[in-house]
N, C-alpha and C. Protein backbone atom coordinates (compact mmCIF):
# COMPACT_ATOMS: atom_id res chain seq x y z
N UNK A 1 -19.41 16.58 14.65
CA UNK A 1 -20.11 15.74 15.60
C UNK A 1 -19.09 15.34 16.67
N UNK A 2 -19.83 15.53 18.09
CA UNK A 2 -18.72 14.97 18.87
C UNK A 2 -18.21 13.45 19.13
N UNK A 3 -17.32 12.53 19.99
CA UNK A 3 -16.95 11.49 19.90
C UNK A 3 -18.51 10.84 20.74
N UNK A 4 -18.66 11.33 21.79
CA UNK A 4 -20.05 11.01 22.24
C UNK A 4 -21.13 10.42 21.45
N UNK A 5 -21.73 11.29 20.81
CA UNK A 5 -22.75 11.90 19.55
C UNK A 5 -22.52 10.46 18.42
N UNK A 6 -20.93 10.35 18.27
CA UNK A 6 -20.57 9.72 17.32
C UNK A 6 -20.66 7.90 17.84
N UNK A 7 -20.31 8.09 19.61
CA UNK A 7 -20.92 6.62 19.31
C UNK A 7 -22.08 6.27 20.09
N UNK A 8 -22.76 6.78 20.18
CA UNK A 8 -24.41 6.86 19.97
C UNK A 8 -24.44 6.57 19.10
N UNK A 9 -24.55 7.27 17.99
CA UNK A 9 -24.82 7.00 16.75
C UNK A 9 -24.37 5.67 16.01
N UNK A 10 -23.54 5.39 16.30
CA UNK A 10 -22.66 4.12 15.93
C UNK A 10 -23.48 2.76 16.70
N UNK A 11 -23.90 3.14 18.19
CA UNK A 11 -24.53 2.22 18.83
C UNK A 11 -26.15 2.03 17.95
N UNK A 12 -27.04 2.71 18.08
CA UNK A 12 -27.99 2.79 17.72
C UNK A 12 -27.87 2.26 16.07
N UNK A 13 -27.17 2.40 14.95
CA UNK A 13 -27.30 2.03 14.04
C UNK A 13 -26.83 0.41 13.83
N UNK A 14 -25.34 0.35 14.80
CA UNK A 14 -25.06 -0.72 13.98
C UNK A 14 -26.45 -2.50 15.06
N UNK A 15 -27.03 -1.59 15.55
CA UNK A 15 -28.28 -2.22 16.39
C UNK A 15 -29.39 -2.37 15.42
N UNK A 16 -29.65 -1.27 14.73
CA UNK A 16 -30.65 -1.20 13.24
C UNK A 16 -30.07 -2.06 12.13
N UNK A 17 -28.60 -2.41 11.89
CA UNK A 17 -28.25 -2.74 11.08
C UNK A 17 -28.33 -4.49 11.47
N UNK A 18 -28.10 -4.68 12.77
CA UNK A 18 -27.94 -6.09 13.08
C UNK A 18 -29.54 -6.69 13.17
N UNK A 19 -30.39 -5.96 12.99
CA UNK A 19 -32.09 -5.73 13.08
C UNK A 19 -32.33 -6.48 11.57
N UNK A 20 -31.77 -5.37 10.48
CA UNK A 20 -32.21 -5.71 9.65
C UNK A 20 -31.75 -7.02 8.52
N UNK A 21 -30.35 -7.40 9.35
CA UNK A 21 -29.56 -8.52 8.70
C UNK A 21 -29.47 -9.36 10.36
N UNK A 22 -30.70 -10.23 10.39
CA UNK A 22 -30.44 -11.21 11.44
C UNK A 22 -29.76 -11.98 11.34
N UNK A 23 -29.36 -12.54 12.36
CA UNK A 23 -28.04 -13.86 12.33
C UNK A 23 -27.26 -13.92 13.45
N UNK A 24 -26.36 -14.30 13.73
CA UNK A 24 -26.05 -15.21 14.74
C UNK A 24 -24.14 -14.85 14.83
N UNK A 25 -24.44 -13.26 15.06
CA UNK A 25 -23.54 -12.57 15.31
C UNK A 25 -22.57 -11.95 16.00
N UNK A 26 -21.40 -12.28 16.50
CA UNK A 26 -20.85 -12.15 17.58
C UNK A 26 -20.83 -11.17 18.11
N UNK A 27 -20.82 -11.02 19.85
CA UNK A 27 -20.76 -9.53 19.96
C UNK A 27 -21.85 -9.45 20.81
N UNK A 28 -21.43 -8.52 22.16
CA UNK A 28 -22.49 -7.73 22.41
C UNK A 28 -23.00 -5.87 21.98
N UNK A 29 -22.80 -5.39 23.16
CA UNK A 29 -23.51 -4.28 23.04
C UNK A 29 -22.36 -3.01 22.52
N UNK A 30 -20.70 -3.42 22.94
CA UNK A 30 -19.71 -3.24 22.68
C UNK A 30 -18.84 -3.47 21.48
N UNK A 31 -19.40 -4.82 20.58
CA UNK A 31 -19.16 -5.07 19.27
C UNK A 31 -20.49 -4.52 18.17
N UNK A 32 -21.50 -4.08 19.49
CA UNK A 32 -22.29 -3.64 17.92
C UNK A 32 -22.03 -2.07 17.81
N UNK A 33 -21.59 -1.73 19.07
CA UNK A 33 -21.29 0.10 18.63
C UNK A 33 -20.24 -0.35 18.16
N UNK A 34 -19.38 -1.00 17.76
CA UNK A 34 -18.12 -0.62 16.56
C UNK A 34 -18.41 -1.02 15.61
N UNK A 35 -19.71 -2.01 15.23
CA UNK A 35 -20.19 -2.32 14.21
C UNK A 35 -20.68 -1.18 13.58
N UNK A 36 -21.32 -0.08 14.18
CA UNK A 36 -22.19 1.03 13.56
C UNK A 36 -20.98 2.06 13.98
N UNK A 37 -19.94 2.45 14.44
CA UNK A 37 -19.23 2.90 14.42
C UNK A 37 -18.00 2.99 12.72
N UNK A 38 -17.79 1.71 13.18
CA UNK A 38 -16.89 1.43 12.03
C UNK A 38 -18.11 1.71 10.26
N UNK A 39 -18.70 1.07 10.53
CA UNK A 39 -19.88 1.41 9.23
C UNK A 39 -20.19 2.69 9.14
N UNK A 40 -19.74 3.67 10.26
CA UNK A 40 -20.19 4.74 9.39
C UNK A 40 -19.30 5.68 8.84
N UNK A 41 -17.66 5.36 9.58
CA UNK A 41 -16.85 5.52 8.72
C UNK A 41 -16.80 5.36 7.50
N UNK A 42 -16.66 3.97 7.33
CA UNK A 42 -17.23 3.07 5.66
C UNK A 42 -18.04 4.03 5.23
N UNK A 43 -19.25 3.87 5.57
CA UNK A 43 -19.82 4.57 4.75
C UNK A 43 -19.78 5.85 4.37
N UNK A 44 -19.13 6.82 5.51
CA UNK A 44 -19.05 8.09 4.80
C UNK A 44 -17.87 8.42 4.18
N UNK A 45 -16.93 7.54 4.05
CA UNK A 45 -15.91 7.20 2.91
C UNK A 45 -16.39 7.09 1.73
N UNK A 46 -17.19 6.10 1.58
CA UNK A 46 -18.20 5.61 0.13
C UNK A 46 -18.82 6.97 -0.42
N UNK A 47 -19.13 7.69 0.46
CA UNK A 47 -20.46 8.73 -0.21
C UNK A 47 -19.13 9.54 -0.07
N UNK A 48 -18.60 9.73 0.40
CA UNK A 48 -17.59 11.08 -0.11
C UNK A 48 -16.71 10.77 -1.38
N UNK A 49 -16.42 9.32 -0.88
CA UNK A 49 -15.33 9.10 -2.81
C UNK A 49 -16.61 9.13 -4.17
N UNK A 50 -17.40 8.55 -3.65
CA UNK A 50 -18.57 7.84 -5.03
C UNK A 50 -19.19 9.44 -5.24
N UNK A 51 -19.60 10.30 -3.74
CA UNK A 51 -20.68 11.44 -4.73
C UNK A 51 -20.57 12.60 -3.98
N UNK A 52 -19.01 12.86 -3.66
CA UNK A 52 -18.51 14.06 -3.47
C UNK A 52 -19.30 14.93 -2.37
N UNK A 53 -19.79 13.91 -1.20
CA UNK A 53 -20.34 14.49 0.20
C UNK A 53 -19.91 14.40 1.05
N UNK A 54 -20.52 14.99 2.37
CA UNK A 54 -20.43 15.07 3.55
C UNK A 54 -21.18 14.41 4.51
N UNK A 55 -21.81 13.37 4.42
CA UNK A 55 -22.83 13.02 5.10
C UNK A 55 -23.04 13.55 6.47
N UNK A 56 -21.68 13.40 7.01
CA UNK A 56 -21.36 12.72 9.02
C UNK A 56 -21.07 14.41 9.70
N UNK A 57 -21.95 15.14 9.25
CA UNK A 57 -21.17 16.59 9.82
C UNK A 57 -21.87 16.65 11.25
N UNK A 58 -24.16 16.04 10.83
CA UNK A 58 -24.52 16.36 12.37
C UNK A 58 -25.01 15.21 12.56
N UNK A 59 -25.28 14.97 14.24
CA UNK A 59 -26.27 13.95 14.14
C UNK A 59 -27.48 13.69 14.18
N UNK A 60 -28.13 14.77 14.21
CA UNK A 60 -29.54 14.83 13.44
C UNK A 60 -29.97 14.61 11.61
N UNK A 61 -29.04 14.55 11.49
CA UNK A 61 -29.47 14.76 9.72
C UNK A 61 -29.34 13.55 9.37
N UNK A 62 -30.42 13.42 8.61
CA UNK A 62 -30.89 12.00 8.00
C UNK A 62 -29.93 11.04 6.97
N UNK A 63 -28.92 11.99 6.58
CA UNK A 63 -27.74 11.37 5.97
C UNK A 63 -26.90 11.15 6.43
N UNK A 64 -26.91 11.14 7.68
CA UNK A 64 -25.90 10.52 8.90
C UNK A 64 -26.13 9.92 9.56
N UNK A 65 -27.37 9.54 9.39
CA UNK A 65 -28.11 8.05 9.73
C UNK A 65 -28.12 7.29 8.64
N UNK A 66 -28.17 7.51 7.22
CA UNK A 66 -28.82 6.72 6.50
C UNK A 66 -27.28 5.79 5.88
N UNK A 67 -26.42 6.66 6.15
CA UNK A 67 -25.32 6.68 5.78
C UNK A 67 -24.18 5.82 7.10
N UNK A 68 -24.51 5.85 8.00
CA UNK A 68 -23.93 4.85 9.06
C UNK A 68 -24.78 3.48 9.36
N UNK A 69 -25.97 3.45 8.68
CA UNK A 69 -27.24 2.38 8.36
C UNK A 69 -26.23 1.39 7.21
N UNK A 70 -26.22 2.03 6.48
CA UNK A 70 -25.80 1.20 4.57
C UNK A 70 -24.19 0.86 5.29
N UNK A 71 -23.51 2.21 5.81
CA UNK A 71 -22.55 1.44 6.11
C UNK A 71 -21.97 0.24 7.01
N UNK A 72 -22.92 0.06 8.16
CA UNK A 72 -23.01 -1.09 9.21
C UNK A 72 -23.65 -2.09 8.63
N UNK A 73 -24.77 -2.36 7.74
CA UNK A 73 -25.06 -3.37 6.65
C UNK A 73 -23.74 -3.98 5.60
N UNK A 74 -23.04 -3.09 5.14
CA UNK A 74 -22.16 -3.29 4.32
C UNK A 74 -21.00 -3.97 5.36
N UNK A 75 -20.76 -3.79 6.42
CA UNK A 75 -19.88 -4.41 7.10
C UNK A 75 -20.18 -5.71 7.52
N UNK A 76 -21.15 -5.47 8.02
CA UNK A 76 -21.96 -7.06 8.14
C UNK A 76 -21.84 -8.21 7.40
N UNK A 77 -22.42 -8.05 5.91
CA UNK A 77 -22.20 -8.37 4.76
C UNK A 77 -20.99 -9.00 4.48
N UNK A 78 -19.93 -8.09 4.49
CA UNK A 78 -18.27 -8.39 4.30
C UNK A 78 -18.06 -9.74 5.21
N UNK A 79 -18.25 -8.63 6.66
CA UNK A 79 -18.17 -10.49 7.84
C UNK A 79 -18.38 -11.42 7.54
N UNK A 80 -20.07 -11.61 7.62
CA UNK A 80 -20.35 -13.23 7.06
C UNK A 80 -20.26 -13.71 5.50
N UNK A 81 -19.12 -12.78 4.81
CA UNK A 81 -18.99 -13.30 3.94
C UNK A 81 -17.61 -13.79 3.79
N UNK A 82 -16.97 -12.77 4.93
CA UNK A 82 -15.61 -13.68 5.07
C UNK A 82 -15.41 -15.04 6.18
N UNK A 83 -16.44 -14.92 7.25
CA UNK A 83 -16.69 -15.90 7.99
C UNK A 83 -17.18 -16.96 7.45
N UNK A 84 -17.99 -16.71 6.01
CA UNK A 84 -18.97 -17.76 6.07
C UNK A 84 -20.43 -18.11 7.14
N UNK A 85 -20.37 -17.22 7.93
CA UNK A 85 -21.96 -17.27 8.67
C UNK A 85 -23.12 -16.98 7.57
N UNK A 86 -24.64 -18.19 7.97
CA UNK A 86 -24.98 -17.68 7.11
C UNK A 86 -26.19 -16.76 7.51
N UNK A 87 -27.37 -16.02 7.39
CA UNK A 87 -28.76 -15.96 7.99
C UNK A 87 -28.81 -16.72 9.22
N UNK A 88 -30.14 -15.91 9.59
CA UNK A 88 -30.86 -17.00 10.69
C UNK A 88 -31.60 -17.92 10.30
N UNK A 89 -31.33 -18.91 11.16
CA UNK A 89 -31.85 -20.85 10.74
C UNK A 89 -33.01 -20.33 11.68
């Protein structure tokens, strides 16, 4: 996948990811593509150590979405858990 491709992809997810974990999150449009950027690193770290894949080869394939999704959630997660932020009030 190219660097392009890759943060598209990074934009668009870690946007799905901040969708599905609302809150009161720093950052604009520039902290959420490294949010889904960085998560999909993470995550295709996770699925390659835990179950011996490849997720991130294209960016059409649904495991390179689903897989920069779990991983921009999982980053999220970490944040407001090291921040202490909690949900949306």
């Amino acid at each position: 996948m190219g660097i392009i491709a890759f943060l598209i992809l990074g934009l668009i997810c870690g946007a799905i990811a901040k969708v599905i974990l609302p809150g009161r999150d720093p950052g604009g449009i520039i902290v959420t593509m490294l949010v889904g950027v960085v998560g999909a690193v993470l995550g295709g770290f996770l699925a390659g150590a835990l179950f011996d894949a490849e997720p991130l080869d294209e960016f059409w394939s649904l495991s390179s979405w689903l897989t920069a999704i779990g991983g921009a959630l999982v980053l999220l997660v970490l944040w407001r858990a090291i921040t202490g932020r909690r949900g949306a009030k």
